[in-house]
C-alpha atoms as a PDB file:
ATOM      1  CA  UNK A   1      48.799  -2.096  10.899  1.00  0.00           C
ATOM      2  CA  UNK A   2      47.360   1.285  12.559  1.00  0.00           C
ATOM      3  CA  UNK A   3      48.824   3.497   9.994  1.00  0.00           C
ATOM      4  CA  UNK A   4      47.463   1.176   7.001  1.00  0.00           C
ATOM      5  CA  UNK A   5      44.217   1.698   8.169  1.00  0.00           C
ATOM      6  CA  UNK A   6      44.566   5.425   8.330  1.00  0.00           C
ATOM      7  CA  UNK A   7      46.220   5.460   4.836  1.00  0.00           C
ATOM      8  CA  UNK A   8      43.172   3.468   3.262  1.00  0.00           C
ATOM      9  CA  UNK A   9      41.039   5.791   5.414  1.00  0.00           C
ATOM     10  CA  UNK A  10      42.481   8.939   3.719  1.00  0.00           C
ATOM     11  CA  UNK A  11      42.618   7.889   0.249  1.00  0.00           C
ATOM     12  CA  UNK A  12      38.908   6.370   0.222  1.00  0.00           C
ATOM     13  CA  UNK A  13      37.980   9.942   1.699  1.00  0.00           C
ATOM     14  CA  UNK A  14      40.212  11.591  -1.417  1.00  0.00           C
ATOM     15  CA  UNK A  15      38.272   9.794  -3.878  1.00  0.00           C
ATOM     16  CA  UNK A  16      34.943  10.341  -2.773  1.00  0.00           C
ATOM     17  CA  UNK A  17      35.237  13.917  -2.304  1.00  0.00           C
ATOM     18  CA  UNK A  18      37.130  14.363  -6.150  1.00  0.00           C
ATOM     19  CA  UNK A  19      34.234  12.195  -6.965  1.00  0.00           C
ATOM     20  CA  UNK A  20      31.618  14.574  -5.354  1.00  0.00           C
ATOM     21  CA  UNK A  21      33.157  17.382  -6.807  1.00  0.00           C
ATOM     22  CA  UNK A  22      33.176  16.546 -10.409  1.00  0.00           C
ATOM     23  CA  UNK A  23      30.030  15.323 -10.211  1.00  0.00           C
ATOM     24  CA  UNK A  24      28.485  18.936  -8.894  1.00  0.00           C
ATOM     25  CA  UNK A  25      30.795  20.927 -11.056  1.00  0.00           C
ATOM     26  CA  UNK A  26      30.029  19.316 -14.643  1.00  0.00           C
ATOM     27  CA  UNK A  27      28.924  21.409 -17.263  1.00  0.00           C
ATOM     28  CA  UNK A  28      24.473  21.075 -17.696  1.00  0.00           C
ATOM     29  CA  UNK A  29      22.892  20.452 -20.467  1.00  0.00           C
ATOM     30  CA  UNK A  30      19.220  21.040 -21.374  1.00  0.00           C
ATOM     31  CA  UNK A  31      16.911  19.067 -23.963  1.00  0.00           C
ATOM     32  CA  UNK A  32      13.409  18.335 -24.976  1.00  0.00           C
ATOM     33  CA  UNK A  33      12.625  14.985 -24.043  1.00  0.00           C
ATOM     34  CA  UNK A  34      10.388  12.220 -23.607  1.00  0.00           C
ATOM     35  CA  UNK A  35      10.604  10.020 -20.221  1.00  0.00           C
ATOM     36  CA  UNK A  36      10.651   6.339 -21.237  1.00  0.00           C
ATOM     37  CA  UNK A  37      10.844   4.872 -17.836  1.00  0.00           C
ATOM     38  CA  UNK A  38      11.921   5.065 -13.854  1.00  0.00           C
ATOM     39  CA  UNK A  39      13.969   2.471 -12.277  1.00  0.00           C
ATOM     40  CA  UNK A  40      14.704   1.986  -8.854  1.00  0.00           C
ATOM     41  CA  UNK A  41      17.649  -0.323  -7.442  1.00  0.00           C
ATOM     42  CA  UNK A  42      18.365  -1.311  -3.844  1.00  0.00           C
ATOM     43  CA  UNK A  43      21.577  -2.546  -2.951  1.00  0.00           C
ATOM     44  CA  UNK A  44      23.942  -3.039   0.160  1.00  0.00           C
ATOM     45  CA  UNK A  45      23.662  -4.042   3.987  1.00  0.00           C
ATOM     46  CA  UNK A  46      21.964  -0.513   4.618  1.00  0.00           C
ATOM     47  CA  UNK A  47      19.296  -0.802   1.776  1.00  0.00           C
ATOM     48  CA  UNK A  48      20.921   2.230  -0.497  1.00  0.00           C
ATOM     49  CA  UNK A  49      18.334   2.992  -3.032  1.00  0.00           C
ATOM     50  CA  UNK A  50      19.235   3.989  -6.555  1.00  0.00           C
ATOM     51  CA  UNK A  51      17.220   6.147  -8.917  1.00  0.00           C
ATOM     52  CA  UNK A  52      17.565   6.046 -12.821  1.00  0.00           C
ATOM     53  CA  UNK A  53      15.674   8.002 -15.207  1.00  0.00           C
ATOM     54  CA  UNK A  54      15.831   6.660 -19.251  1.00  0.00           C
ATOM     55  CA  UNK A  55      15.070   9.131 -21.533  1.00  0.00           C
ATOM     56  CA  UNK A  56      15.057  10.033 -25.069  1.00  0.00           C
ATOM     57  CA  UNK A  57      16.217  13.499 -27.292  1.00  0.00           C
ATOM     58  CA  UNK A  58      14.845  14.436 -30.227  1.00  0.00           C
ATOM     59  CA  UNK A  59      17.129  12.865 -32.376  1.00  0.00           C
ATOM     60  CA  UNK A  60      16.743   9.097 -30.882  1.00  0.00           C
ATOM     61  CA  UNK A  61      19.703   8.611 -28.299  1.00  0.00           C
ATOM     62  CA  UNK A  62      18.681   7.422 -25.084  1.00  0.00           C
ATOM     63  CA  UNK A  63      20.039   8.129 -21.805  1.00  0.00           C
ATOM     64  CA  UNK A  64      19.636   6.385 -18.421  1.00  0.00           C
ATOM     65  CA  UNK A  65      20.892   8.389 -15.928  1.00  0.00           C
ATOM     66  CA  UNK A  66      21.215   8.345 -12.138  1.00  0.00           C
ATOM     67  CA  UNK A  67      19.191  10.941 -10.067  1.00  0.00           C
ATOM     68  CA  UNK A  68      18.132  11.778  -6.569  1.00  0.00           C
ATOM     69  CA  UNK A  69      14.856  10.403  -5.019  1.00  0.00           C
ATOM     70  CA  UNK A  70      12.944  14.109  -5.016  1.00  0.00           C
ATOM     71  CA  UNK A  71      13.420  14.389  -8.901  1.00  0.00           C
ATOM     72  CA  UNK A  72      12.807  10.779  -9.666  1.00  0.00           C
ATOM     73  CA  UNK A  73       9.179  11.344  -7.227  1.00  0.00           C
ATOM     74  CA  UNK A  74       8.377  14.397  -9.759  1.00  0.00           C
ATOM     75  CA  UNK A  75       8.769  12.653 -13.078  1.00  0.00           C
ATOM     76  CA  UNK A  76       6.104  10.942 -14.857  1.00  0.00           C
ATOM     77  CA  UNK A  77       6.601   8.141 -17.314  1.00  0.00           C
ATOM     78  CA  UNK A  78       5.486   9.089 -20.479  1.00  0.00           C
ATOM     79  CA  UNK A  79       6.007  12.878 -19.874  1.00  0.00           C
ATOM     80  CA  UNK A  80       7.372  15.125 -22.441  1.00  0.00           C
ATOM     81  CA  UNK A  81       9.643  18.149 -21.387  1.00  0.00           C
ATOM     82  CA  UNK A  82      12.446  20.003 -20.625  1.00  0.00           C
ATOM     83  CA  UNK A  83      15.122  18.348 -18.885  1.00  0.00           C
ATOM     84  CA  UNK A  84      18.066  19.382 -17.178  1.00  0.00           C
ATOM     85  CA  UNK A  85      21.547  17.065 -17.311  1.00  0.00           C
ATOM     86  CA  UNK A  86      24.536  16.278 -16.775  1.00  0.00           C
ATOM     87  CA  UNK A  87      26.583  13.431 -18.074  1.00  0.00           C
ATOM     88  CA  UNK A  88      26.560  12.035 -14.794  1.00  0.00           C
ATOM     89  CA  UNK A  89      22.521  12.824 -13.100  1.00  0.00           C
ATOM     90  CA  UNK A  90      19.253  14.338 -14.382  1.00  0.00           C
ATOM     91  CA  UNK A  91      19.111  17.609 -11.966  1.00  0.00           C
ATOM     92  CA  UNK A  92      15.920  18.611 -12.810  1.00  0.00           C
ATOM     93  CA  UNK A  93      12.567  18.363 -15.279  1.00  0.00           C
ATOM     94  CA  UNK A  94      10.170  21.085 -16.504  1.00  0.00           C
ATOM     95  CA  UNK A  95       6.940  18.576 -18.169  1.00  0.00           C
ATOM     96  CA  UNK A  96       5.062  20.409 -20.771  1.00  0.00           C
ATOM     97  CA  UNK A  97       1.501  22.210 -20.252  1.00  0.00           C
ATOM     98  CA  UNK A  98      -1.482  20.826 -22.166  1.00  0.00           C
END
């Protein structure tokens, strides 16, 4: 029963660190965008909070993507800019001077 439990153990510890690692090494992208709106999810035992960030590119498509609490405190609704992507997590967000 020991050695199950170290199995699972090693294999959950696989995936998340594949998963980690895609997720830092995909390719970026950069558009001009405007922020339609912030969302904020908690979920679990441990309160994990979730940030998503919808957003649309200058030719219509839409994108709600997950990002990290510091970016997601920087972005205004509303704001127009230069965002920074991937197809996984907004990274970053440049708004534009009036």
């Amino acid at each position: 029963m020991m050695e199950m439990a170290l199995i699972v153990a090693f294999v959950i510890i696989v995936i998340v660190l594949v998963y980690y690692k895609v997720r830092k090494n995909a390719p970026e992208f950069s558009a001009h965008v405007k922020i339609l709106n912030k969302t904020s999810k908690v979920m679990g035992r441990f309160t994990n909070t979730f940030y998503y960030i919808s957003f649309e590119l200058s030719d219509g498509t839409v994108l709600t993507l997950d990002t990290s609490a510091e970016v997601y405190k920087l972005i205004p609704e509303g704001a127009t800019g230069e965002i920074t992507y991937t197809k996984y997590e907004v990274r970053g967000f440049e708004k534009n001077r009036a």
